[in-house]
N, C-alpha and C. Protein backbone atom coordinates (compact mmCIF):
# COMPACT_ATOMS: atom_id res chain seq x y z
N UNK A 1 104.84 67.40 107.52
CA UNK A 1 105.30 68.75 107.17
C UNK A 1 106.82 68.85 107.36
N UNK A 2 107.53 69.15 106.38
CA UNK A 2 109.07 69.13 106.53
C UNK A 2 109.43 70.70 107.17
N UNK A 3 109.96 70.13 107.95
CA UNK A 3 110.16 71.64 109.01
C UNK A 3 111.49 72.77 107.97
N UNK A 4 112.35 71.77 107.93
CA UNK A 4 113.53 72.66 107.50
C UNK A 4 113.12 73.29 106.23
N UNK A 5 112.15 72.94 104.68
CA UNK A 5 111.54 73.49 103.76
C UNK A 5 111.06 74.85 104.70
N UNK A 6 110.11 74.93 105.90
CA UNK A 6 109.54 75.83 105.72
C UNK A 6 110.78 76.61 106.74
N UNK A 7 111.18 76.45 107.52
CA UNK A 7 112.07 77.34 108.03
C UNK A 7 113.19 78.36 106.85
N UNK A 8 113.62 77.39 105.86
CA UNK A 8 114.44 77.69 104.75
C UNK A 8 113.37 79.14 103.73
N UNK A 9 112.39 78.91 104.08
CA UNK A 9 111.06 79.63 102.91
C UNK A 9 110.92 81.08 104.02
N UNK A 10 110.88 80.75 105.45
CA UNK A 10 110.45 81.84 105.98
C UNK A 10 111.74 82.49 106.45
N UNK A 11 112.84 82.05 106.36
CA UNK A 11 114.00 82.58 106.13
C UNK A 11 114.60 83.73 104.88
N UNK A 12 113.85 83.22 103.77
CA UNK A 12 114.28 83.62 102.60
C UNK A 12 113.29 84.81 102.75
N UNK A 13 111.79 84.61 102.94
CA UNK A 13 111.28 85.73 103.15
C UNK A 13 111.32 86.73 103.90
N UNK A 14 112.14 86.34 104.76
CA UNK A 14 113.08 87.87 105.78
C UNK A 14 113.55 88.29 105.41
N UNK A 15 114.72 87.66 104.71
CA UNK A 15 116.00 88.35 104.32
C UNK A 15 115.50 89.55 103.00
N UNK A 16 114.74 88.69 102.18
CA UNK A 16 113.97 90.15 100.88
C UNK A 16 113.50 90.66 101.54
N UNK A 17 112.44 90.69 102.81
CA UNK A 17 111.62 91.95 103.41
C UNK A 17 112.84 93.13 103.96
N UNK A 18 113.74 92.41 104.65
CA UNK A 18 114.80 93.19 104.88
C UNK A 18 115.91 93.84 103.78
N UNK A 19 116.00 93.22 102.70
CA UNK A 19 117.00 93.97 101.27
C UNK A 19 115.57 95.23 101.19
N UNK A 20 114.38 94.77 100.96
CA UNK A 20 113.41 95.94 100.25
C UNK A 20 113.23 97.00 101.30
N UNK A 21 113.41 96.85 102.67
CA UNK A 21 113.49 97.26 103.53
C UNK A 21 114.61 98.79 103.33
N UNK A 22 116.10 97.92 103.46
CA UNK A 22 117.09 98.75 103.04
C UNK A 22 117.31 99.43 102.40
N UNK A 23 116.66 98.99 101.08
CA UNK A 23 116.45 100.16 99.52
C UNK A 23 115.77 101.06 99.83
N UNK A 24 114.42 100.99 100.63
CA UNK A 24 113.53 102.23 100.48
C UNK A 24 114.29 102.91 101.60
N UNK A 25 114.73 102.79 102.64
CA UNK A 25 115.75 103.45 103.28
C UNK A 25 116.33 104.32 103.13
N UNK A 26 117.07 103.43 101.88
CA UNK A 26 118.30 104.48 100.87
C UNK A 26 117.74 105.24 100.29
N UNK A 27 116.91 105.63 99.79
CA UNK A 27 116.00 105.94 98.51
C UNK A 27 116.08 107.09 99.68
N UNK A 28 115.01 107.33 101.19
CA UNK A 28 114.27 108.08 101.92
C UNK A 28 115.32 108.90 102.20
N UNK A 29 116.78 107.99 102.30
CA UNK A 29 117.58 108.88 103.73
C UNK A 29 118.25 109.70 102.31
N UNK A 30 118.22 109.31 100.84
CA UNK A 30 118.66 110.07 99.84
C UNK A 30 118.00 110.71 99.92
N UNK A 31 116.84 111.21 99.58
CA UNK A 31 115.74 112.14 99.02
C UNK A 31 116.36 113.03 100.13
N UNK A 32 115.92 112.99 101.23
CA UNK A 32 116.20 113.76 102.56
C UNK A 32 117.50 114.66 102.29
N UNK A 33 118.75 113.87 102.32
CA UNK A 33 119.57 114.50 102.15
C UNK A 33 119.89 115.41 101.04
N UNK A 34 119.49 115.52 100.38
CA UNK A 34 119.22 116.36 98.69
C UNK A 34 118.60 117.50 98.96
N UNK A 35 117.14 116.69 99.83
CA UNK A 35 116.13 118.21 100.26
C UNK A 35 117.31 119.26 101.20
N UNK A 36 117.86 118.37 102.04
CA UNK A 36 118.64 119.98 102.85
C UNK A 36 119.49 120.50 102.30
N UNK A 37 120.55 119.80 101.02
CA UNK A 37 120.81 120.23 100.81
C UNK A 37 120.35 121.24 99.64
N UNK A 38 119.45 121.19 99.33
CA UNK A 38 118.73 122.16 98.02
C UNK A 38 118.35 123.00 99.13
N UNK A 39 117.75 122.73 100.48
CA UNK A 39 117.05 123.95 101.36
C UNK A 39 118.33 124.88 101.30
N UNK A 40 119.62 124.30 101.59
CA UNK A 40 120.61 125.07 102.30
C UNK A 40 120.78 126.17 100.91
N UNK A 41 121.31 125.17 100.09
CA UNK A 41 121.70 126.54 98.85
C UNK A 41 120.55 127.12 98.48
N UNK A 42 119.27 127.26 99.03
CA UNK A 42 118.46 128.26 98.09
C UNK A 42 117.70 128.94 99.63
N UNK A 43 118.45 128.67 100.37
CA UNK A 43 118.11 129.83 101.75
C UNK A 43 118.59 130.96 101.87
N UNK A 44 118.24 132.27 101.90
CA UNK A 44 118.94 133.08 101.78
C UNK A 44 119.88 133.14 103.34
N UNK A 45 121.49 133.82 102.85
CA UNK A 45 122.32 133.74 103.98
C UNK A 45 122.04 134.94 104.47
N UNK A 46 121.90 134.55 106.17
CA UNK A 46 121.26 136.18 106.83
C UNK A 46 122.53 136.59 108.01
N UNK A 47 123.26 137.45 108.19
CA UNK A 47 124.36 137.38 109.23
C UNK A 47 124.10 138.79 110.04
């Protein structure tokens, strides 16, 4: 069994779990930030 093949394979498969990781991230911490800001402008201002 060639060690460095599989170290190199389970390497590579971190690094994409971690990019797909990051995207849905972005995607979540976007959505999020959109929602408050749509909450904020359609809250009525109460003083």
């Amino acid at each position: 069994m060639d060690i460095i093949l599989y170290i190199i394979k389970y390497t590579f498969v971190v690094a994409i779990g971690a990019e797909l990781l990051y995207i849905l991230w972005s995607i979540i911490k976007l959505a999020l930030d959109k929602a408050q800001v749509a909450q904020a402008t359609t809250a009525p201002v109460e003083e």
